[in-house]
PDB file of N, CA and C in Angstrom:
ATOM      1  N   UNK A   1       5.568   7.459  -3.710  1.00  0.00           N
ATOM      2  CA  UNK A   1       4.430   8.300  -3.995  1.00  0.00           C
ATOM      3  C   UNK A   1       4.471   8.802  -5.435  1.00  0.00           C
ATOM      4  N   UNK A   2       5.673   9.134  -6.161  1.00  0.00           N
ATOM      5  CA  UNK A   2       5.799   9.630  -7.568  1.00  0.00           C
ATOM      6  C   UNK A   2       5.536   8.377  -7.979  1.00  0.00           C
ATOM      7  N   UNK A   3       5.993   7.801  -8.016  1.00  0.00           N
ATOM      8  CA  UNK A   3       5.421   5.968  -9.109  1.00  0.00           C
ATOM      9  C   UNK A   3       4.214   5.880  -8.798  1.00  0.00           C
ATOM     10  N   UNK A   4       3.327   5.738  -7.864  1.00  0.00           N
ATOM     11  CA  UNK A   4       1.696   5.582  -7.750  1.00  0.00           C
ATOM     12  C   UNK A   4       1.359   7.083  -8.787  1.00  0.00           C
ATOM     13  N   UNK A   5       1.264   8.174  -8.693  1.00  0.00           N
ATOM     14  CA  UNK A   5       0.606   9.323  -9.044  1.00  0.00           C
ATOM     15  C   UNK A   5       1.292   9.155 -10.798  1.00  0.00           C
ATOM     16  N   UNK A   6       2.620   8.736 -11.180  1.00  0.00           N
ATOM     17  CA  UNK A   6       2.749   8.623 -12.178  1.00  0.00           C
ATOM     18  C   UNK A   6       1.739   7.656 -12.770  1.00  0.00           C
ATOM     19  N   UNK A   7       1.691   6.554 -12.272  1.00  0.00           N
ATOM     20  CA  UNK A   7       1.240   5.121 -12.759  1.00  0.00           C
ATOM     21  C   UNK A   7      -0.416   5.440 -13.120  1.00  0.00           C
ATOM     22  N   UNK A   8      -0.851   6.495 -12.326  1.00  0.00           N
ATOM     23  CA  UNK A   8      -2.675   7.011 -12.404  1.00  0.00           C
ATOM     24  C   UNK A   8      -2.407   7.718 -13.657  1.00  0.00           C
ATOM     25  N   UNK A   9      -1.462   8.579 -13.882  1.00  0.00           N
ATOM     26  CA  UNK A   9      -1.589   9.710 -14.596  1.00  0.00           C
ATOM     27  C   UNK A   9      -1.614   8.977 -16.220  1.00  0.00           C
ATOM     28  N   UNK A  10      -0.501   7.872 -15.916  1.00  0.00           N
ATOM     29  CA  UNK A  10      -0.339   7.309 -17.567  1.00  0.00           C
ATOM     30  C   UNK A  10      -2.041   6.603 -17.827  1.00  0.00           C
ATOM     31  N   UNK A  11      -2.616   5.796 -16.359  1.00  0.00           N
ATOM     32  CA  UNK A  11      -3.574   4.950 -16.693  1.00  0.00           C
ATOM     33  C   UNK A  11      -4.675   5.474 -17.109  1.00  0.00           C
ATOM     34  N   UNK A  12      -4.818   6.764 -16.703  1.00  0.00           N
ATOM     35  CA  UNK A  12      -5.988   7.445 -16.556  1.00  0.00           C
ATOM     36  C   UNK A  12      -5.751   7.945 -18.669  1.00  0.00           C
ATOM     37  N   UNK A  13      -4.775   8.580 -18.618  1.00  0.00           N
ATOM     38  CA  UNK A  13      -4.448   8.948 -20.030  1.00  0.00           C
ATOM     39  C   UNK A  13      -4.257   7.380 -21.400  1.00  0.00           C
ATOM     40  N   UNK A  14      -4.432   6.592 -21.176  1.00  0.00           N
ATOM     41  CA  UNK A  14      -4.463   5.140 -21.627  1.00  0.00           C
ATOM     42  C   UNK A  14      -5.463   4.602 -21.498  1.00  0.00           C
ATOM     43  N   UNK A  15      -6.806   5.055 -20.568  1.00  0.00           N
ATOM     44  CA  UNK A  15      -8.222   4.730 -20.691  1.00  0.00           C
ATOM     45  C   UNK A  15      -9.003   5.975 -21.591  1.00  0.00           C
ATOM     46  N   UNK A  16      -8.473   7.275 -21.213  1.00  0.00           N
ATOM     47  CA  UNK A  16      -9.369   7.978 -22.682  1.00  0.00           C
ATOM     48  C   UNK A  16      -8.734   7.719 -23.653  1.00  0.00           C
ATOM     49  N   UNK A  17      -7.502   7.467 -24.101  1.00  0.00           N
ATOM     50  CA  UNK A  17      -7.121   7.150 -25.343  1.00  0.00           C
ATOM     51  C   UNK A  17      -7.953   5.846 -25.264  1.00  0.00           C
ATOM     52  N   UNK A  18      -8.278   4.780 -25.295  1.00  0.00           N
ATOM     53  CA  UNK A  18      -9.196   3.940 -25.232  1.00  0.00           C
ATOM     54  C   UNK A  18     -10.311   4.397 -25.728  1.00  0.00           C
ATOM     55  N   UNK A  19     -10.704   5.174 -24.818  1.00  0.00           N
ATOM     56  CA  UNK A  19     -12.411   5.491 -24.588  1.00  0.00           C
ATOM     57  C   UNK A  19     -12.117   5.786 -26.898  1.00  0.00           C
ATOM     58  N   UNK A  20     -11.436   6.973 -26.874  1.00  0.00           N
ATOM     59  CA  UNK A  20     -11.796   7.805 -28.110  1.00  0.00           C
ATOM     60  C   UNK A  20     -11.683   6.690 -28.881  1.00  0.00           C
ATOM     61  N   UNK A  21     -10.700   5.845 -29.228  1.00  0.00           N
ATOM     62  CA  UNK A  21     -10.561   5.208 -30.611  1.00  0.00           C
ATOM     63  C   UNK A  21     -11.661   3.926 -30.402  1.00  0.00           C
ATOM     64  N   UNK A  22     -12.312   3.319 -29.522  1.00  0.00           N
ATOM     65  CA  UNK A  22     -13.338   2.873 -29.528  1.00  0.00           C
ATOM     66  C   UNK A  22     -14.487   3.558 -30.018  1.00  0.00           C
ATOM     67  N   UNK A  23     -14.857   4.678 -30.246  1.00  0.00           N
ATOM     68  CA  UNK A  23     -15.727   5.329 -30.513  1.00  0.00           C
ATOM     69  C   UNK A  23     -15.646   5.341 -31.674  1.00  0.00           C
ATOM     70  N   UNK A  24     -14.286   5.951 -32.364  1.00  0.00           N
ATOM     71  CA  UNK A  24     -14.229   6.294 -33.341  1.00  0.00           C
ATOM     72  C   UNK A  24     -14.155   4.999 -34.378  1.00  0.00           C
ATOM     73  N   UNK A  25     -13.975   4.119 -33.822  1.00  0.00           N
ATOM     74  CA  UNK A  25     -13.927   2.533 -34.834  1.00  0.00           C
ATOM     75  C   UNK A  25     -15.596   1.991 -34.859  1.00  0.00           C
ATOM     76  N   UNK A  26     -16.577   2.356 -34.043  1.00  0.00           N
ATOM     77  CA  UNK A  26     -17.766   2.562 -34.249  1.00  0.00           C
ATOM     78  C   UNK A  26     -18.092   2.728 -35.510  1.00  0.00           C
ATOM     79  N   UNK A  27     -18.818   2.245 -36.478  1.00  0.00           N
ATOM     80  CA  UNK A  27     -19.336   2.327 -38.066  1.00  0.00           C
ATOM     81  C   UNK A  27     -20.661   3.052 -37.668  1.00  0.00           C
ATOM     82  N   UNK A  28     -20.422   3.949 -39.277  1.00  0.00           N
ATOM     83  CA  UNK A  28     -21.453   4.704 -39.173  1.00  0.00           C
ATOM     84  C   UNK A  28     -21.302   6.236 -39.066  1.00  0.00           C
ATOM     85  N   UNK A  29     -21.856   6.787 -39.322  1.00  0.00           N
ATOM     86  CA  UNK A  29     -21.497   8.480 -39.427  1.00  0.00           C
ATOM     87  C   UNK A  29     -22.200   9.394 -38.651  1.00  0.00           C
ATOM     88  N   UNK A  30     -22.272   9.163 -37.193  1.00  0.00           N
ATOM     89  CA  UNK A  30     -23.046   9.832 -36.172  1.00  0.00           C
ATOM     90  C   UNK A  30     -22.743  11.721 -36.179  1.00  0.00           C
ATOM     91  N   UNK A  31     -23.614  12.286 -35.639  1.00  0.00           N
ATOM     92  CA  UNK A  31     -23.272  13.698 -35.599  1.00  0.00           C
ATOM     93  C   UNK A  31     -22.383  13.694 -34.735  1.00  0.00           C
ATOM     94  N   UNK A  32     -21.481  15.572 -35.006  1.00  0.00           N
ATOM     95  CA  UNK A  32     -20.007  15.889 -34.253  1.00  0.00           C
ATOM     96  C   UNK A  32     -20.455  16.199 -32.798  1.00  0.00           C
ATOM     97  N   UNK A  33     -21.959  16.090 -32.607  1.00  0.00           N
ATOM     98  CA  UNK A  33     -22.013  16.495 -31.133  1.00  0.00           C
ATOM     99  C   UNK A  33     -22.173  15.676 -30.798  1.00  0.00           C
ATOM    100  N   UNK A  34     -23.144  14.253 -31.168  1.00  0.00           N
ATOM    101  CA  UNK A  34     -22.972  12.911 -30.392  1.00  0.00           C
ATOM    102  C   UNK A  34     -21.907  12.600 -30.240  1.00  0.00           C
ATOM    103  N   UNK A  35     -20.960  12.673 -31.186  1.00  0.00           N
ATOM    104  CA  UNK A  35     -19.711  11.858 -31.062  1.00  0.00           C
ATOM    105  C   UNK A  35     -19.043  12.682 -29.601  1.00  0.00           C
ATOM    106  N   UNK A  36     -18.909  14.115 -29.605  1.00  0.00           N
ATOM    107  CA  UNK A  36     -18.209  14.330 -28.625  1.00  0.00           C
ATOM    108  C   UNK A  36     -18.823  14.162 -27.430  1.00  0.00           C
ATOM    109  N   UNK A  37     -19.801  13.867 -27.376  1.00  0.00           N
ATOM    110  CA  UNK A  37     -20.533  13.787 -25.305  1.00  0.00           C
ATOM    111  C   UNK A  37     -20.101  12.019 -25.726  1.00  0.00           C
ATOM    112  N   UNK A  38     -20.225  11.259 -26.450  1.00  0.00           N
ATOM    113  CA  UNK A  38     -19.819   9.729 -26.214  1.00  0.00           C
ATOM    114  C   UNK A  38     -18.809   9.555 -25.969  1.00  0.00           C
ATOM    115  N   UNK A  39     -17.595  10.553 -26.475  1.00  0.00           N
ATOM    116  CA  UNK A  39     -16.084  10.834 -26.644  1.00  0.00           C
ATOM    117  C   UNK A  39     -16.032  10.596 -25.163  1.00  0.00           C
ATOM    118  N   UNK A  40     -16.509  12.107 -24.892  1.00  0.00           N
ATOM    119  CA  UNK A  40     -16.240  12.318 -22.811  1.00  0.00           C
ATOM    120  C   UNK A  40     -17.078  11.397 -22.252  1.00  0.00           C
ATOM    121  N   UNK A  41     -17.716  10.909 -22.203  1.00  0.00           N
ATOM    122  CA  UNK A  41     -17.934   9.834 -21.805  1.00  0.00           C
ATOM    123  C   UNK A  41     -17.801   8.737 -20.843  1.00  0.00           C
ATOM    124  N   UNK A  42     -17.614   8.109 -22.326  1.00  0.00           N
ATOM    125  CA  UNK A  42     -16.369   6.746 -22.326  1.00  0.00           C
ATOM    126  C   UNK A  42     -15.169   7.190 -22.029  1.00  0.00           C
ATOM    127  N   UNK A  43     -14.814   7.500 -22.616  1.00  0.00           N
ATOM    128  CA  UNK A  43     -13.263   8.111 -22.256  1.00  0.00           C
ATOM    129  C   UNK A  43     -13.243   8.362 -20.538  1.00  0.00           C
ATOM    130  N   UNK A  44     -13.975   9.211 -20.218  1.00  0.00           N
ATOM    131  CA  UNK A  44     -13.971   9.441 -18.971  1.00  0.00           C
ATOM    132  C   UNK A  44     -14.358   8.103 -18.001  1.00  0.00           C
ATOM    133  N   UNK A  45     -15.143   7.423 -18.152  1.00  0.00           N
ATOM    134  CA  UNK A  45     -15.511   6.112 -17.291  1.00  0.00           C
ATOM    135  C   UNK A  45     -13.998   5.311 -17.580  1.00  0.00           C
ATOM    136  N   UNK A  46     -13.294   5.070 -18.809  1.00  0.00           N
ATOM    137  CA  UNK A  46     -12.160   4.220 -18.715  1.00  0.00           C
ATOM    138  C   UNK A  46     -11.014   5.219 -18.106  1.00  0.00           C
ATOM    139  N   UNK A  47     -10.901   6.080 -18.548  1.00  0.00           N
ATOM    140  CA  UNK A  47      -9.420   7.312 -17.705  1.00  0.00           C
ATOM    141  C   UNK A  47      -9.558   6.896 -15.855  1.00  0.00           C
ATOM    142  N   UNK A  48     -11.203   6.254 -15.600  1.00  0.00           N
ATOM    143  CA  UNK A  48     -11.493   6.532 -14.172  1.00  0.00           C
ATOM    144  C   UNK A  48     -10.744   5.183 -13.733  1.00  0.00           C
ATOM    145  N   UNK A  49     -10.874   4.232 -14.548  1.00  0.00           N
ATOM    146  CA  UNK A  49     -10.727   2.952 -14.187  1.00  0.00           C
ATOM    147  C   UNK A  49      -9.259   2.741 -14.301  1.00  0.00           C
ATOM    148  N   UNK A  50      -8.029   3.807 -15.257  1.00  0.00           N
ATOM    149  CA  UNK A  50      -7.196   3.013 -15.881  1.00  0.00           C
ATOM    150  C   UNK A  50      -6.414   3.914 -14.276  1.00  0.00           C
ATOM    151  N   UNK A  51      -7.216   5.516 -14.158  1.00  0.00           N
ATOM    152  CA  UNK A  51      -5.975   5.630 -13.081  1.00  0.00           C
ATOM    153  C   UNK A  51      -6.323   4.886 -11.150  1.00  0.00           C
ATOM    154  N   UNK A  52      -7.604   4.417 -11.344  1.00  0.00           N
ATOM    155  CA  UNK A  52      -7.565   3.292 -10.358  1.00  0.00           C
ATOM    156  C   UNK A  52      -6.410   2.361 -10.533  1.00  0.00           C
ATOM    157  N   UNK A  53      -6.189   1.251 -11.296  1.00  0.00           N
ATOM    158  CA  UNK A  53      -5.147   0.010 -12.131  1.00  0.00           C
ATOM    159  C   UNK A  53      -3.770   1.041 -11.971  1.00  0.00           C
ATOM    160  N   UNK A  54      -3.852   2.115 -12.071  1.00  0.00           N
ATOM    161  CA  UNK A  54      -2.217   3.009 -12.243  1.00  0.00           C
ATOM    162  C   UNK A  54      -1.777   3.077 -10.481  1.00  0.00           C
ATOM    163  N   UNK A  55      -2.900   3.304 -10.032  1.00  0.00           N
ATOM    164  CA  UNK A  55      -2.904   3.776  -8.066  1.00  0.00           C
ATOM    165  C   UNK A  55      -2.192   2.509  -8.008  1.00  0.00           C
ATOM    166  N   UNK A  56      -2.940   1.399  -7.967  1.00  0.00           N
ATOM    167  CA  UNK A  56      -3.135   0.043  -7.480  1.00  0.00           C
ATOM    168  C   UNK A  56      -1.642  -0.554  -7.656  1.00  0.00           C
ATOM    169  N   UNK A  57      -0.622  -0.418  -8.939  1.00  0.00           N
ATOM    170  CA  UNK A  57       0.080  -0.873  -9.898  1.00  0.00           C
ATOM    171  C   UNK A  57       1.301  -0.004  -9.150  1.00  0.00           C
ATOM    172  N   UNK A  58       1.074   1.372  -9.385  1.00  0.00           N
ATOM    173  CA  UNK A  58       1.717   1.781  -8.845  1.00  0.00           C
ATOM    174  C   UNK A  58       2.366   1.808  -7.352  1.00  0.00           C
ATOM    175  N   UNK A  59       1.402   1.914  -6.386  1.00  0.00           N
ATOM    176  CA  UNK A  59       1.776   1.242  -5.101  1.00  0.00           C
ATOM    177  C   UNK A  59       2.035   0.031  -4.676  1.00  0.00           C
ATOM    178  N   UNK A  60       1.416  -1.029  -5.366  1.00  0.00           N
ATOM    179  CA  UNK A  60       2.534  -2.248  -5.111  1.00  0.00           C
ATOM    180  C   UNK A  60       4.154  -2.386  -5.601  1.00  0.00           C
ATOM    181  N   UNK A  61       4.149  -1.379  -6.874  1.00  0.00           N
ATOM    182  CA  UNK A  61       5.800  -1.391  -6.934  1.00  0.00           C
ATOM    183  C   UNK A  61       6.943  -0.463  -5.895  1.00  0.00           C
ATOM    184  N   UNK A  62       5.750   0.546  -5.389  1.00  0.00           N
ATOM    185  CA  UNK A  62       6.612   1.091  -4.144  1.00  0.00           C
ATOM    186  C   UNK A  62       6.426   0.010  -2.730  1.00  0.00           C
ATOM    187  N   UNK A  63       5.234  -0.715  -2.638  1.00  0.00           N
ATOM    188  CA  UNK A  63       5.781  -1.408  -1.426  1.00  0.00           C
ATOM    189  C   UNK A  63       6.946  -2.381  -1.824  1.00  0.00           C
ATOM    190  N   UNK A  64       7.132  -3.060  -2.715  1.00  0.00           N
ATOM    191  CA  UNK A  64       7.849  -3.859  -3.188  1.00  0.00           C
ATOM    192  C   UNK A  64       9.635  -3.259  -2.993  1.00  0.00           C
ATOM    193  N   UNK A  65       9.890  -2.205  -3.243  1.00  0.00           N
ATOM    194  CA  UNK A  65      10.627  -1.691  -3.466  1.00  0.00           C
ATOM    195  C   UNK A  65      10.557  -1.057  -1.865  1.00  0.00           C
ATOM    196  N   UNK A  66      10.204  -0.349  -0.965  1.00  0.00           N
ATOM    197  CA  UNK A  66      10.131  -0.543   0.439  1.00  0.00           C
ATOM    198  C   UNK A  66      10.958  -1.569   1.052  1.00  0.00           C
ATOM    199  N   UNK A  67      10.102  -3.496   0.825  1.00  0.00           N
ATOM    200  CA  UNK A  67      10.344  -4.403   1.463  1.00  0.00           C
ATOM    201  C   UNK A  67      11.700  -4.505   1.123  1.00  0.00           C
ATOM    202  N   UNK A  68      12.186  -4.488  -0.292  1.00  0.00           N
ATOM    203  CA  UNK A  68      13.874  -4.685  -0.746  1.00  0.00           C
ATOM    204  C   UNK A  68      14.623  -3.976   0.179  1.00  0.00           C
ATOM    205  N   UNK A  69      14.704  -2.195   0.152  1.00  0.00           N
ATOM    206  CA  UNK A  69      15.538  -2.166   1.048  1.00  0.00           C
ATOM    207  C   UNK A  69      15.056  -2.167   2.407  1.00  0.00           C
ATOM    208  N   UNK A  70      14.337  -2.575   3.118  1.00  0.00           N
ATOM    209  CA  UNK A  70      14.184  -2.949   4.478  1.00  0.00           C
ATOM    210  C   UNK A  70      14.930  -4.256   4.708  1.00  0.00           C
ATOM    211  N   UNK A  71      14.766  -5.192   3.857  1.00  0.00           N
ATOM    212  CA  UNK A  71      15.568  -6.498   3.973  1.00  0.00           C
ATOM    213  C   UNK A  71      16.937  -6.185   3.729  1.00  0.00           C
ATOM    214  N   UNK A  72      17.735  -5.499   3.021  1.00  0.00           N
ATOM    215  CA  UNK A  72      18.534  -5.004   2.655  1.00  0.00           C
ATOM    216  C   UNK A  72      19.414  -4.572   3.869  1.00  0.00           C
ATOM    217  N   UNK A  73      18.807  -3.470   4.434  1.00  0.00           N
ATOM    218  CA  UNK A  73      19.301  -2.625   5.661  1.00  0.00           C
ATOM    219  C   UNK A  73      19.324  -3.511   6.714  1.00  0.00           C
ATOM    220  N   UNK A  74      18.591  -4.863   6.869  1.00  0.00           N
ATOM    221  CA  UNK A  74      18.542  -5.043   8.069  1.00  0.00           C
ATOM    222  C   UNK A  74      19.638  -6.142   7.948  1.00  0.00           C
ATOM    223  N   UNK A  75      19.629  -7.026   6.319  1.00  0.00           N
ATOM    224  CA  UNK A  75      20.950  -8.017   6.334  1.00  0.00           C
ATOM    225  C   UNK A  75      22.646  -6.876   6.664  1.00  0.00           C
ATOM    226  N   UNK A  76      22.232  -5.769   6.144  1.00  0.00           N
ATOM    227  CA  UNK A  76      23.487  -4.983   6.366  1.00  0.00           C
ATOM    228  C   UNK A  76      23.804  -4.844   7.537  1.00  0.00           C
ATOM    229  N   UNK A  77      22.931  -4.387   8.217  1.00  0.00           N
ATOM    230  CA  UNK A  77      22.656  -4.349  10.441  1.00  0.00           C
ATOM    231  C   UNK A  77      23.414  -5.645  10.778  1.00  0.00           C
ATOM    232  N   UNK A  78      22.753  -6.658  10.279  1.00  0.00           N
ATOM    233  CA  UNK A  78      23.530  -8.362  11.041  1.00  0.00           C
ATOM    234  C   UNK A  78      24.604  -8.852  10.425  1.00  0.00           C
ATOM    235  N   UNK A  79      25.021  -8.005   9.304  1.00  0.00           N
ATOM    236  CA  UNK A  79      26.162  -7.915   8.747  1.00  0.00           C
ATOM    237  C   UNK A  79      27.584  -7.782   9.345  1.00  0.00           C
ATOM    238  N   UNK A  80      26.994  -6.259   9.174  1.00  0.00           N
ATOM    239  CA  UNK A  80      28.472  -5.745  10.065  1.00  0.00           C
ATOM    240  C   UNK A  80      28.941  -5.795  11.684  1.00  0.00           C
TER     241      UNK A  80
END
């Protein structure tokens, strides 16, 4: 559960960093108030998407990590 909620938190923070420097590589010298509602925005539509990809990313490395030691425990069971 900490690796999924981490994995949103970085993705979500890696889609507004996105969102902003896309904006800001935009040519042209728009006003400081357009720029900031385009800022939140974008930023906000990619933060939405990156901590979807972080959920997603993140919980397959905890099932993954699940299945290891389940296989693990159970070669240890027919082990000993």
């Amino acid at each position: 559960m900490l690796r999924t909620s981490l994995c949103s938190l970085v993705g979500a923070g890696l889609g507004f960093g996105l969102g902003f420097i896309l904006v800001m590589l935009i040519p042209g010298r728009p006003s400081a108030s357009d720029t900031g509602a385009v800022v939140v925005f974008l930023g906000g539509l990619l933060a939405v998407g990156g901590a979807i990809a972080g959920a997603v990313i993140g919980g397959a490395a905890e099932l993954v990590q699940y299945l290891r030691r389940r296989d693990e425990a159970e070669r240890d069971r027919k082990g000993s």
